[in-house]
PDB file of N, CA and C in Angstrom:
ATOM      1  N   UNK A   1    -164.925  69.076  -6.191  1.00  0.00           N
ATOM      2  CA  UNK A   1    -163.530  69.323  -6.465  1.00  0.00           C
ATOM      3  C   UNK A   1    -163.212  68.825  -7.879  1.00  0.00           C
ATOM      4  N   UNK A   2    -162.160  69.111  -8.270  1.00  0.00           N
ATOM      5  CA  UNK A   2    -161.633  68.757  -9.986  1.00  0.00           C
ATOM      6  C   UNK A   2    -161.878  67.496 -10.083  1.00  0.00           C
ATOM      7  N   UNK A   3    -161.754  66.713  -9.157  1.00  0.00           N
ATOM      8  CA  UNK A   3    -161.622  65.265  -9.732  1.00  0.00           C
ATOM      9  C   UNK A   3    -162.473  64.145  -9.132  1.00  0.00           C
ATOM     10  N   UNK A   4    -163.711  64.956  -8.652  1.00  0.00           N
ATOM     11  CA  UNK A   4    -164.840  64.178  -8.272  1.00  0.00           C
ATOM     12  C   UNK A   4    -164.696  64.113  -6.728  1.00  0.00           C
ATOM     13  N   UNK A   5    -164.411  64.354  -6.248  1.00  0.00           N
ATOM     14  CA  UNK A   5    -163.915  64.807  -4.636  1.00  0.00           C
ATOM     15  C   UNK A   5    -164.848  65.282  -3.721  1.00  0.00           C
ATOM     16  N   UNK A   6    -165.765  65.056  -2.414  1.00  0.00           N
ATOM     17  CA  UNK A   6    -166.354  65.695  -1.851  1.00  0.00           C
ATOM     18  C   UNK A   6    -165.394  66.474  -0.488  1.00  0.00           C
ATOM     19  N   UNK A   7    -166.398  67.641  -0.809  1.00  0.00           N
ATOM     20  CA  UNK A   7    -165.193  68.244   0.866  1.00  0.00           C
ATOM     21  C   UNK A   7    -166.109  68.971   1.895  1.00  0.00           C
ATOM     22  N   UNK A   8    -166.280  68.811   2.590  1.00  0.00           N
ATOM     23  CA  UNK A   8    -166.961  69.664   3.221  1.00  0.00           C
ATOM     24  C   UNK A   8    -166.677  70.984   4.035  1.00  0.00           C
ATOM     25  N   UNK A   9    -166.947  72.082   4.115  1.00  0.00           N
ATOM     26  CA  UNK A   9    -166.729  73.496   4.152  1.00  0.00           C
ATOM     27  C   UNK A   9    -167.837  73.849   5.407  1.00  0.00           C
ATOM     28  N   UNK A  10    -167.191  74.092   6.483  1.00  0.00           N
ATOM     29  CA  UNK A  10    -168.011  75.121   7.480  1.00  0.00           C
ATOM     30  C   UNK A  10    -168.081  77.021   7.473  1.00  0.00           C
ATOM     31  N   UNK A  11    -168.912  76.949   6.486  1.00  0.00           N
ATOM     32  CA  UNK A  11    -168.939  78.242   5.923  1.00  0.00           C
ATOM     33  C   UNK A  11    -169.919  79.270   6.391  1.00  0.00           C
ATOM     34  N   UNK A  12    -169.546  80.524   6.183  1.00  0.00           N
ATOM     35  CA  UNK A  12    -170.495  81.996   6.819  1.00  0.00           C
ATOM     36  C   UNK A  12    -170.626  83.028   5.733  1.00  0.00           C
ATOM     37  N   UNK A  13    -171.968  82.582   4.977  1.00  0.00           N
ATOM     38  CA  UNK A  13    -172.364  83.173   3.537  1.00  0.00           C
ATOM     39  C   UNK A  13    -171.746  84.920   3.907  1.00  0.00           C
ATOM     40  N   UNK A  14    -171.595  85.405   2.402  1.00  0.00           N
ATOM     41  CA  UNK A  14    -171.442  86.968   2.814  1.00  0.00           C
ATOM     42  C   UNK A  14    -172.224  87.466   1.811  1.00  0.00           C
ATOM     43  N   UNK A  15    -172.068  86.618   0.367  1.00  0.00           N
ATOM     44  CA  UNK A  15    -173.063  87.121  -0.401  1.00  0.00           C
ATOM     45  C   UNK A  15    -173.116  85.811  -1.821  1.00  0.00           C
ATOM     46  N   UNK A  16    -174.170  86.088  -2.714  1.00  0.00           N
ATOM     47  CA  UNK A  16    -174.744  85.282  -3.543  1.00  0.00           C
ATOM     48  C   UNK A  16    -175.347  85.907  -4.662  1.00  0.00           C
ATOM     49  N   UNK A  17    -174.967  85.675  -5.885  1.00  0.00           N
ATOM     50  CA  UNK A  17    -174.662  86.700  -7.158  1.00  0.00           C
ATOM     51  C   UNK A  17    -174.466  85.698  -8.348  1.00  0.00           C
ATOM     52  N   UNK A  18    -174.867  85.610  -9.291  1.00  0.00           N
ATOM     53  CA  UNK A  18    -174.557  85.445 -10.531  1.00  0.00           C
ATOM     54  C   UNK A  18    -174.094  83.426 -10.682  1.00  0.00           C
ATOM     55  N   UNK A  19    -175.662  82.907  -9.676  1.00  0.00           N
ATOM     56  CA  UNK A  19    -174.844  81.201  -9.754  1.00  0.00           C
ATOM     57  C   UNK A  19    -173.232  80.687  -8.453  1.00  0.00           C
ATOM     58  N   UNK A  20    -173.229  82.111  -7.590  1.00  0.00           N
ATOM     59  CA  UNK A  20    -172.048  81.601  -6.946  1.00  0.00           C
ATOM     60  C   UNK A  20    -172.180  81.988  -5.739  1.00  0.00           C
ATOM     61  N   UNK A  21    -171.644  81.407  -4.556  1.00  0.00           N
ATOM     62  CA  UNK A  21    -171.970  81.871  -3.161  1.00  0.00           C
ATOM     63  C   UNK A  21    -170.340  82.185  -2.671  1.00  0.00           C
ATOM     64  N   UNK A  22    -170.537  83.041  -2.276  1.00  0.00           N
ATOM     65  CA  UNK A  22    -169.550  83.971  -1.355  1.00  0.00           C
ATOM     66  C   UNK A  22    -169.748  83.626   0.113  1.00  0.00           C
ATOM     67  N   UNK A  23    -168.412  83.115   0.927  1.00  0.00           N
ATOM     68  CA  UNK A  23    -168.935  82.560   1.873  1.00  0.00           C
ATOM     69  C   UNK A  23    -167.203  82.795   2.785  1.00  0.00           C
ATOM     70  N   UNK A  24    -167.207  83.078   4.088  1.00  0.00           N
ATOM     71  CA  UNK A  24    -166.374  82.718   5.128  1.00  0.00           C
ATOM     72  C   UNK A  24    -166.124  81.686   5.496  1.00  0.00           C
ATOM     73  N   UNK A  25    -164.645  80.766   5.146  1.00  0.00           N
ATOM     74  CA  UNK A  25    -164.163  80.224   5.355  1.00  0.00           C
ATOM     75  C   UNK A  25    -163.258  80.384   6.983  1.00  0.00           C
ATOM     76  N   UNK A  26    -164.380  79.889   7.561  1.00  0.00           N
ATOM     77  CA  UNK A  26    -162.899  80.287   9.164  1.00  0.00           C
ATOM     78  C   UNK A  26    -162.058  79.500   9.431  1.00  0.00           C
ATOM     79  N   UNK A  27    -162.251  78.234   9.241  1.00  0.00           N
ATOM     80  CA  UNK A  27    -161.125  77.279   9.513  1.00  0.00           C
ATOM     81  C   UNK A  27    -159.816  77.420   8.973  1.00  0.00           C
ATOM     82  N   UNK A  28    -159.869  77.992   8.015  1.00  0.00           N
ATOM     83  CA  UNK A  28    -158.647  78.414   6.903  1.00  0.00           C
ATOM     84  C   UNK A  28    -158.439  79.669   6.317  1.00  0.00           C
ATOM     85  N   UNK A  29    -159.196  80.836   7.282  1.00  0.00           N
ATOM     86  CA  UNK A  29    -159.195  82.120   7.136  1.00  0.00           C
ATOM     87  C   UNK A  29    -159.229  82.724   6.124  1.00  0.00           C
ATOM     88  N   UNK A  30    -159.730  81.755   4.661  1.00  0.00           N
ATOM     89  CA  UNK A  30    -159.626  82.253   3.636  1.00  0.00           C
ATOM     90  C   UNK A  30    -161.714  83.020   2.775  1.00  0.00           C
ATOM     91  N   UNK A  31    -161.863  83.395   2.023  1.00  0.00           N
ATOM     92  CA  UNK A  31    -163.240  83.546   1.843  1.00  0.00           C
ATOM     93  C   UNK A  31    -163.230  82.837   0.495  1.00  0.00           C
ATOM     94  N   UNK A  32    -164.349  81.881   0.440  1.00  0.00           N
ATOM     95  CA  UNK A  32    -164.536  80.784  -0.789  1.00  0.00           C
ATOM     96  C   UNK A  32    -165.681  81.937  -1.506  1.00  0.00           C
ATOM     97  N   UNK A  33    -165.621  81.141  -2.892  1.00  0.00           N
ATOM     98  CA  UNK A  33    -166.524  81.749  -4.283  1.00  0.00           C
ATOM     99  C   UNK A  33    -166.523  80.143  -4.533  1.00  0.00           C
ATOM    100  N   UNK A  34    -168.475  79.097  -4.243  1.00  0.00           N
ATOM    101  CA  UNK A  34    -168.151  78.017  -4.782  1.00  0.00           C
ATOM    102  C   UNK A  34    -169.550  78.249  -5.717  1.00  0.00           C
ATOM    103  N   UNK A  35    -169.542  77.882  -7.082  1.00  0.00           N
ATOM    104  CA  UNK A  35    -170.489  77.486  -7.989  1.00  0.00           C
ATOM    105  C   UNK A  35    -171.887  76.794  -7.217  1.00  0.00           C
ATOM    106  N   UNK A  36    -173.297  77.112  -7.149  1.00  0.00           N
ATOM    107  CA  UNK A  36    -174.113  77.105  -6.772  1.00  0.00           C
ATOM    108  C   UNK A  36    -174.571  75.371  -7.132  1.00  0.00           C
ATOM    109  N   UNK A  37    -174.285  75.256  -8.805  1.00  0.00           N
ATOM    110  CA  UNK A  37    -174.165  73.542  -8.980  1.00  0.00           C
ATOM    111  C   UNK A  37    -173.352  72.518  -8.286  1.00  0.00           C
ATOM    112  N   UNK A  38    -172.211  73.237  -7.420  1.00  0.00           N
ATOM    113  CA  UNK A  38    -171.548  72.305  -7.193  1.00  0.00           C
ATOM    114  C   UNK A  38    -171.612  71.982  -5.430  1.00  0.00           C
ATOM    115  N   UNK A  39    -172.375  72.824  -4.733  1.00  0.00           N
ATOM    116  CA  UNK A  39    -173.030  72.604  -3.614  1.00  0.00           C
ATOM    117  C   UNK A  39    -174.253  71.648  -3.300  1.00  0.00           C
ATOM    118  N   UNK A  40    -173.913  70.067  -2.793  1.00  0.00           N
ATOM    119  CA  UNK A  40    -174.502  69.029  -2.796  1.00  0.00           C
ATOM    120  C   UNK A  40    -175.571  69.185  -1.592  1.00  0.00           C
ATOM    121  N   UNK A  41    -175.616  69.922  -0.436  1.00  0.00           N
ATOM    122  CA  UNK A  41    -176.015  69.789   0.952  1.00  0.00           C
ATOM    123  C   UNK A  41    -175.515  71.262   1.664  1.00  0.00           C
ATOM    124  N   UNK A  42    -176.678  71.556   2.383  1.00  0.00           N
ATOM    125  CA  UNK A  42    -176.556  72.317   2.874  1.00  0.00           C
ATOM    126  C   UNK A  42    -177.348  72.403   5.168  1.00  0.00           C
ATOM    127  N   UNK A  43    -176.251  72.618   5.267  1.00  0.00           N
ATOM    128  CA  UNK A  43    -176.993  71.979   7.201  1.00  0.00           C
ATOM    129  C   UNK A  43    -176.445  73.596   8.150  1.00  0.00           C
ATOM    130  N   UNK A  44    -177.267  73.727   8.724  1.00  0.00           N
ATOM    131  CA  UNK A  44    -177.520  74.605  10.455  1.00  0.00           C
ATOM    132  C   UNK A  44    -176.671  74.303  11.095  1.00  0.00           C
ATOM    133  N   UNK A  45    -175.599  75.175  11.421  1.00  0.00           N
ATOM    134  CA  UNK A  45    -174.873  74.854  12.411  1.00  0.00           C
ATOM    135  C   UNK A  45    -174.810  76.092  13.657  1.00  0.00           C
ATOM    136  N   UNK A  46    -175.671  75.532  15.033  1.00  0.00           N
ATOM    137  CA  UNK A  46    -175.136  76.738  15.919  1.00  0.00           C
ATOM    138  C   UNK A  46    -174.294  76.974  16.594  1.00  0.00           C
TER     139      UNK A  46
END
């Protein structure tokens, strides 16, 4: 986040292009675009 912030995102990739992941946001019905550098961890969720 802008100001050094961790957040964590339960996300559902849609696509991945140019350094950035495209991803489903369901909790907040919105669809994220986050920078590939700025993704610390990545975990399996079934």
């Amino acid at each position: 986040m802008p100001h050094g912030d961790e957040v964590e995102y339960a996300l559902q990739p849609t696509g991945l292009a140019g350094g950035r992941l495209r991803a489903r946001d369901r909790t907040a019905d919105v669809e994220r675009t986050l920078p590939l550098s700025h993704i610390t961890a990545v975990t399996e969720r079934s």
